[in-house]
C-alpha atoms as a PDB file:
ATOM      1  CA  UNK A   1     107.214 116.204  90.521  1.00  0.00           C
ATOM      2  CA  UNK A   2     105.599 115.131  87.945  1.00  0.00           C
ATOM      3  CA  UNK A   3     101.511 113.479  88.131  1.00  0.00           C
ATOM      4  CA  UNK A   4     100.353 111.337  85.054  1.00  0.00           C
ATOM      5  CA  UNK A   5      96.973 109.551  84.580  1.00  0.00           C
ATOM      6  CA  UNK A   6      94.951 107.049  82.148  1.00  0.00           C
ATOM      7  CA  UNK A   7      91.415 105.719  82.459  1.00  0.00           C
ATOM      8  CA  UNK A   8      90.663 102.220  80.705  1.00  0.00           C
ATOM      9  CA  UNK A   9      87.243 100.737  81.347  1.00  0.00           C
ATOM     10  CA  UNK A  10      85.855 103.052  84.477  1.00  0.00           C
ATOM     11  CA  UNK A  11      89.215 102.659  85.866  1.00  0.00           C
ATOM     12  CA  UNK A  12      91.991 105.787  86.613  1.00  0.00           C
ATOM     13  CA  UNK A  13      95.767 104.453  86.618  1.00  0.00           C
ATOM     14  CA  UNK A  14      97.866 107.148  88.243  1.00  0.00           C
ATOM     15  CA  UNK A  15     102.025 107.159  87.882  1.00  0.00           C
ATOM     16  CA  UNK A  16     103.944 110.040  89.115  1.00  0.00           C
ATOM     17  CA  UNK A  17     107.670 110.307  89.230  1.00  0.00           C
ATOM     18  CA  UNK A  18     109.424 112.805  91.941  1.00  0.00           C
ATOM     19  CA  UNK A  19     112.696 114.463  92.103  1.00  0.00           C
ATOM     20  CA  UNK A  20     113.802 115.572  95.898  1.00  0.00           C
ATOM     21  CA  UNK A  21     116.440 117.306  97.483  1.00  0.00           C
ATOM     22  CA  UNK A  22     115.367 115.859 100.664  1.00  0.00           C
ATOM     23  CA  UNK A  23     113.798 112.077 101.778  1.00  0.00           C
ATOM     24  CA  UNK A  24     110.164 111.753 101.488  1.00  0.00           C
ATOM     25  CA  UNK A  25     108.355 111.366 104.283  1.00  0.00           C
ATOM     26  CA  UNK A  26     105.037 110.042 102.923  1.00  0.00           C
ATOM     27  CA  UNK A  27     103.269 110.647  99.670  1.00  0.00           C
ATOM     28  CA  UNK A  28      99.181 110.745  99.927  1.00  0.00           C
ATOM     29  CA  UNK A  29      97.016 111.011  96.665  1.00  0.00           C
ATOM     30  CA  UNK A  30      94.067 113.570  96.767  1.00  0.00           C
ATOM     31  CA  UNK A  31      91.002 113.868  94.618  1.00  0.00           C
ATOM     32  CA  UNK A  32      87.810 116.575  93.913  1.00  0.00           C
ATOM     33  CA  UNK A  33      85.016 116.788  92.397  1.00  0.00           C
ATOM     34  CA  UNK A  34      85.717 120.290  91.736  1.00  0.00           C
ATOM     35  CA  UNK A  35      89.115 120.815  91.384  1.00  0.00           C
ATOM     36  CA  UNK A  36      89.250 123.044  94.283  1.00  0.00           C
ATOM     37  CA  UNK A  37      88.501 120.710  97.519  1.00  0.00           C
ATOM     38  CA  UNK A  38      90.215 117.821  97.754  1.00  0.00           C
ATOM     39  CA  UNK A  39      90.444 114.906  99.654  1.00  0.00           C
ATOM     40  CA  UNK A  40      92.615 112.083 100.672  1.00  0.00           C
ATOM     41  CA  UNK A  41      92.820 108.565  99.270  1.00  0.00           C
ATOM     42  CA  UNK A  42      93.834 105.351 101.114  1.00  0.00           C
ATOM     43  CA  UNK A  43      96.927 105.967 102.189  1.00  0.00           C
ATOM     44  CA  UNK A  44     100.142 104.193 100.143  1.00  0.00           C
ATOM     45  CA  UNK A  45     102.182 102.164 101.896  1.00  0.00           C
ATOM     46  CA  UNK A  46     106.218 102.102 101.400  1.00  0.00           C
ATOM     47  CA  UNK A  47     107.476 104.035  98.477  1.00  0.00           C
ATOM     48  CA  UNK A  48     105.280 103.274  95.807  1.00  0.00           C
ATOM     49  CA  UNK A  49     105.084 105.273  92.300  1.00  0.00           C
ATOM     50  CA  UNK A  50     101.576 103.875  90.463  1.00  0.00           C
ATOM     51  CA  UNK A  51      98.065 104.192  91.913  1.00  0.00           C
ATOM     52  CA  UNK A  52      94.973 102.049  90.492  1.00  0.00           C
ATOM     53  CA  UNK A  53      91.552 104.076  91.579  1.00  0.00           C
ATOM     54  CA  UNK A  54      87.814 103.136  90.329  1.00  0.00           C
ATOM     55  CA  UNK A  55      85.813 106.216  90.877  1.00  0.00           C
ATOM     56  CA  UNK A  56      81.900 105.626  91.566  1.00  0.00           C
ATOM     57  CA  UNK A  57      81.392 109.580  89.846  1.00  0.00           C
ATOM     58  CA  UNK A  58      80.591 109.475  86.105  1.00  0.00           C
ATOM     59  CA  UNK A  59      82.326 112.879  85.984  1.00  0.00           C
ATOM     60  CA  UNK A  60      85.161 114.531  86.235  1.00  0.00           C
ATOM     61  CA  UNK A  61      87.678 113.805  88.787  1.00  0.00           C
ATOM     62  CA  UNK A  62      90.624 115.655  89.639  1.00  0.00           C
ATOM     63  CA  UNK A  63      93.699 114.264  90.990  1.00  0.00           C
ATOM     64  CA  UNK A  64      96.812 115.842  92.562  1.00  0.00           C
ATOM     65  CA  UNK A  65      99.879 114.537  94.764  1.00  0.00           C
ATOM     66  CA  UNK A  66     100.773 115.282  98.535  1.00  0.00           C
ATOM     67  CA  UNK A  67     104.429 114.772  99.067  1.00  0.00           C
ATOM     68  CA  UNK A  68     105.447 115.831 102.877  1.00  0.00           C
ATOM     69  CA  UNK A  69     109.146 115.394 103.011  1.00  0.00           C
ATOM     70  CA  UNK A  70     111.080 114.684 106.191  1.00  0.00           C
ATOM     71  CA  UNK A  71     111.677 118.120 106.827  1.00  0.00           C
ATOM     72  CA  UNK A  72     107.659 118.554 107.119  1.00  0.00           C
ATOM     73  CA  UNK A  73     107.686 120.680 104.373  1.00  0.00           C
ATOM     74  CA  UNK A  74     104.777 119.573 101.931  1.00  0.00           C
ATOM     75  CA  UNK A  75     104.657 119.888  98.073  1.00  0.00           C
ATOM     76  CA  UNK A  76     102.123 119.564  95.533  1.00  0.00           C
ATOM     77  CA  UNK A  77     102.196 118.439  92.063  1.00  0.00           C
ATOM     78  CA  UNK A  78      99.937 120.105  89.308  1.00  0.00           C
ATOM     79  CA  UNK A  79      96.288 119.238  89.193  1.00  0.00           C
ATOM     80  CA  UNK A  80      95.172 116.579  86.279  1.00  0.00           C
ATOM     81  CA  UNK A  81      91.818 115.433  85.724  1.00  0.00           C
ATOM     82  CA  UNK A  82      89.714 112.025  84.206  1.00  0.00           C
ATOM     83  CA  UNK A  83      87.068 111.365  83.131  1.00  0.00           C
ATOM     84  CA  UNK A  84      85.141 108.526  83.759  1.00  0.00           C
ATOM     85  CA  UNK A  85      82.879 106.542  81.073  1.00  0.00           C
ATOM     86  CA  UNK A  86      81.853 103.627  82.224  1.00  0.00           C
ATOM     87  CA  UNK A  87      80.483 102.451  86.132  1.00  0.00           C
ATOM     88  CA  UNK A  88      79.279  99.227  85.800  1.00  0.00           C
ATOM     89  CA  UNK A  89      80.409  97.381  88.990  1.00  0.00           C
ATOM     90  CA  UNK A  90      78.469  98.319  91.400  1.00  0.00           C
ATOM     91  CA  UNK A  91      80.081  97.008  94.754  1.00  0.00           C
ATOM     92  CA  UNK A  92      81.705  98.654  97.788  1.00  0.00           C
ATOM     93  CA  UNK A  93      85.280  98.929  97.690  1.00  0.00           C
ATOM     94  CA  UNK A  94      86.791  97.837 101.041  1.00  0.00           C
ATOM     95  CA  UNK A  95      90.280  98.076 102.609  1.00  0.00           C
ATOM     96  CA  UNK A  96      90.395  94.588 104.183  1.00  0.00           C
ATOM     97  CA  UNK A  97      93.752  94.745 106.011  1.00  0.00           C
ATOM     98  CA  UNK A  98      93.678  98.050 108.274  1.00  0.00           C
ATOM     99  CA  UNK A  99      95.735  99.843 111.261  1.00  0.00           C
ATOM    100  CA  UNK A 100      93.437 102.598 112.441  1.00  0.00           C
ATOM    101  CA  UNK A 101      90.349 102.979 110.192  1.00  0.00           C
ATOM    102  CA  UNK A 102      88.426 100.905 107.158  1.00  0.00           C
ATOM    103  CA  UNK A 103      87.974 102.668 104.311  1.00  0.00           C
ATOM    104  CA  UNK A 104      85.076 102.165 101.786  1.00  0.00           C
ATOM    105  CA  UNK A 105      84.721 103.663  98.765  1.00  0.00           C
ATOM    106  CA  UNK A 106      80.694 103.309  98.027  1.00  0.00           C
ATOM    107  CA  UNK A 107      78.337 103.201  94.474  1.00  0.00           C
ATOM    108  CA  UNK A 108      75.406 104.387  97.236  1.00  0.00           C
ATOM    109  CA  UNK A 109      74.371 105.742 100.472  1.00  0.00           C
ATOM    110  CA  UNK A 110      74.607 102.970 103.152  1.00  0.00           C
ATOM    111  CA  UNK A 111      74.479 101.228 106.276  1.00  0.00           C
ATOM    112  CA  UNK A 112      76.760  99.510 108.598  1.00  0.00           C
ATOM    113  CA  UNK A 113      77.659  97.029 111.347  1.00  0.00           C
ATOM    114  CA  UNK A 114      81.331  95.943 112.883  1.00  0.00           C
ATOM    115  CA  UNK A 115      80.609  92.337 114.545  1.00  0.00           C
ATOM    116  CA  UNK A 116      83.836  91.176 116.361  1.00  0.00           C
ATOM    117  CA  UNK A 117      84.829  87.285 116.010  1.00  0.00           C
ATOM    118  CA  UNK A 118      82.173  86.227 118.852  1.00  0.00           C
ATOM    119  CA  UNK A 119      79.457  87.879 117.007  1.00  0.00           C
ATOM    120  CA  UNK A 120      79.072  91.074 118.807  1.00  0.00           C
ATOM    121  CA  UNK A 121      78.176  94.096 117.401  1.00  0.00           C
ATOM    122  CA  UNK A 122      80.722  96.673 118.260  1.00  0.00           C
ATOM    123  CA  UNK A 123      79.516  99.644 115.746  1.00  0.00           C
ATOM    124  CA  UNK A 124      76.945 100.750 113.711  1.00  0.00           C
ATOM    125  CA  UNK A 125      76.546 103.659 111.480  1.00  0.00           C
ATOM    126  CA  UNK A 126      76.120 105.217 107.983  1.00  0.00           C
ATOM    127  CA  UNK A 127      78.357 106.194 105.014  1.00  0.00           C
ATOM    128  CA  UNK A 128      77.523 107.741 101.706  1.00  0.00           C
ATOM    129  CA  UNK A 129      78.460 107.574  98.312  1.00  0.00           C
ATOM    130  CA  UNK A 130      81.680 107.637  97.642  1.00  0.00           C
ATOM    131  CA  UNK A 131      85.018 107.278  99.951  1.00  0.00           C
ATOM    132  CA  UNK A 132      84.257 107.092 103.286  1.00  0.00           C
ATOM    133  CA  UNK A 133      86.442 106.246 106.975  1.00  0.00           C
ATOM    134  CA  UNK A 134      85.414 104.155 109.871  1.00  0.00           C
ATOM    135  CA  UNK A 135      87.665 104.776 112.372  1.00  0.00           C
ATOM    136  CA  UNK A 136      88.759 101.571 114.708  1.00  0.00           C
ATOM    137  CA  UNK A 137      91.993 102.550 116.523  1.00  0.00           C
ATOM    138  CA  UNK A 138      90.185 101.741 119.553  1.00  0.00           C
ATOM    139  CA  UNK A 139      89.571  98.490 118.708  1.00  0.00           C
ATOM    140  CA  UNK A 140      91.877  95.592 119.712  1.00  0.00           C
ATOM    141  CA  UNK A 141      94.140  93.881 117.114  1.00  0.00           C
ATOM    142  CA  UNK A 142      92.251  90.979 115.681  1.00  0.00           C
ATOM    143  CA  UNK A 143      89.272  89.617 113.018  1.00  0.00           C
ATOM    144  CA  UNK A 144      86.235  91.498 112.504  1.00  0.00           C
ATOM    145  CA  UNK A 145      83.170  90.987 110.139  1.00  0.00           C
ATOM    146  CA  UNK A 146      81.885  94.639 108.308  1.00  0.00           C
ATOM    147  CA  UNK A 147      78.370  94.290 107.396  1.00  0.00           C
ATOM    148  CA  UNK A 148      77.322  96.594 104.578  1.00  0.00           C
ATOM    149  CA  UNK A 149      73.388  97.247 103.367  1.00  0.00           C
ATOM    150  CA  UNK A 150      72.440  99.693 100.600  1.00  0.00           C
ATOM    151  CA  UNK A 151      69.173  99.681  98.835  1.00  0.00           C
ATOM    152  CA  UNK A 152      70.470  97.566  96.036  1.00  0.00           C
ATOM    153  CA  UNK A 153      73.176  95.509  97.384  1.00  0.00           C
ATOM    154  CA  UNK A 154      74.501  94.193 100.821  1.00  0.00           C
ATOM    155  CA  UNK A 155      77.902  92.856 101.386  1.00  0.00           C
ATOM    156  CA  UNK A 156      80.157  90.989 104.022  1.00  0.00           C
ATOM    157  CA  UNK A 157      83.758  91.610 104.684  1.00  0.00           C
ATOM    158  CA  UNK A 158      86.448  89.835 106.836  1.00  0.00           C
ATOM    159  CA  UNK A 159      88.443  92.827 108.546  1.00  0.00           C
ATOM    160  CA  UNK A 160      91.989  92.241 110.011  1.00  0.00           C
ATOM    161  CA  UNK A 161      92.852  94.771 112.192  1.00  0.00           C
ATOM    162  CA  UNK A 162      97.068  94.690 112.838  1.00  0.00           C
END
């Protein structure tokens, strides 16, 4: 298994390429500060082999792979790291289309409401900078509006739950 990564213009392009005996099960992309404690991206969906990512650190971030194969045996690829130079857009990050959780990648602590289609509020909470999960697998199949507030930007997002 092999990891490979680029940055152009704040953003980090991973590619990987992997060689198993046995069917892959699910691959899941992890990144640290630190190098030593990592943490899960979005998940990918269906068997995919490139991974865009803008990071809100200006530092270093490390990247490695999870591959769990069918026979739940999980293997890791080498550790690489990028750097990243430039941060200039300053907006959340949203997954739009979700299953069991929305996840936001954030340039600031923040707020947050879940409003179903009718206009109630169903959550609230906080998040901070960086990637964070809301978790909604108890929430029905359907349309929902996320309401984000930071101290220098809000934001609206349409939410399909499937």
């Amino acid at each position: 298994m092999v990891l490979n990564g680029s940055t152009t213009k704040g953003n980090h392009l991973l590619s990987w390429t992997i060689k198993a005996n046995e069917a892959i099960k699910n691959i899941v992309i992890e990144f640290s500060s630190n190098g030593v404690n990592f943490t899960p991206l979005p998940s990918l969906t269906g068997i995919s082999n490139k991974f865009w990512y803008k990071p809100y650190q200006s530092t270093t971030v490390y990247y490695r792979l999870r591959v769990t194969l069918i026979i739940n045996q999980a293997v890791y690829s080498d550790s690489i790291s990028l750097k990243s130079t430039e941060n200039s857009d300053a907006s959340f990050k949203v997954s739009t289309l979700v299953q069991n959780d929305i996840r936001i990648n954030a340039p600031e602590n923040y707020q947050y409401k879940i409003i179903d289609i009718n206009g109630r509020r169903l959550a609230t909470g906080h998040g901070v900078k960086g990637l964070n999960t809301i978790d909604i697998s108890n929430k029905a199949n359907g349309i929902y509006i996320l309401q984000l507030f930071a101290q220098s930007k809000n934001q609206v997002e349409k939410i399909i739950k499937n």
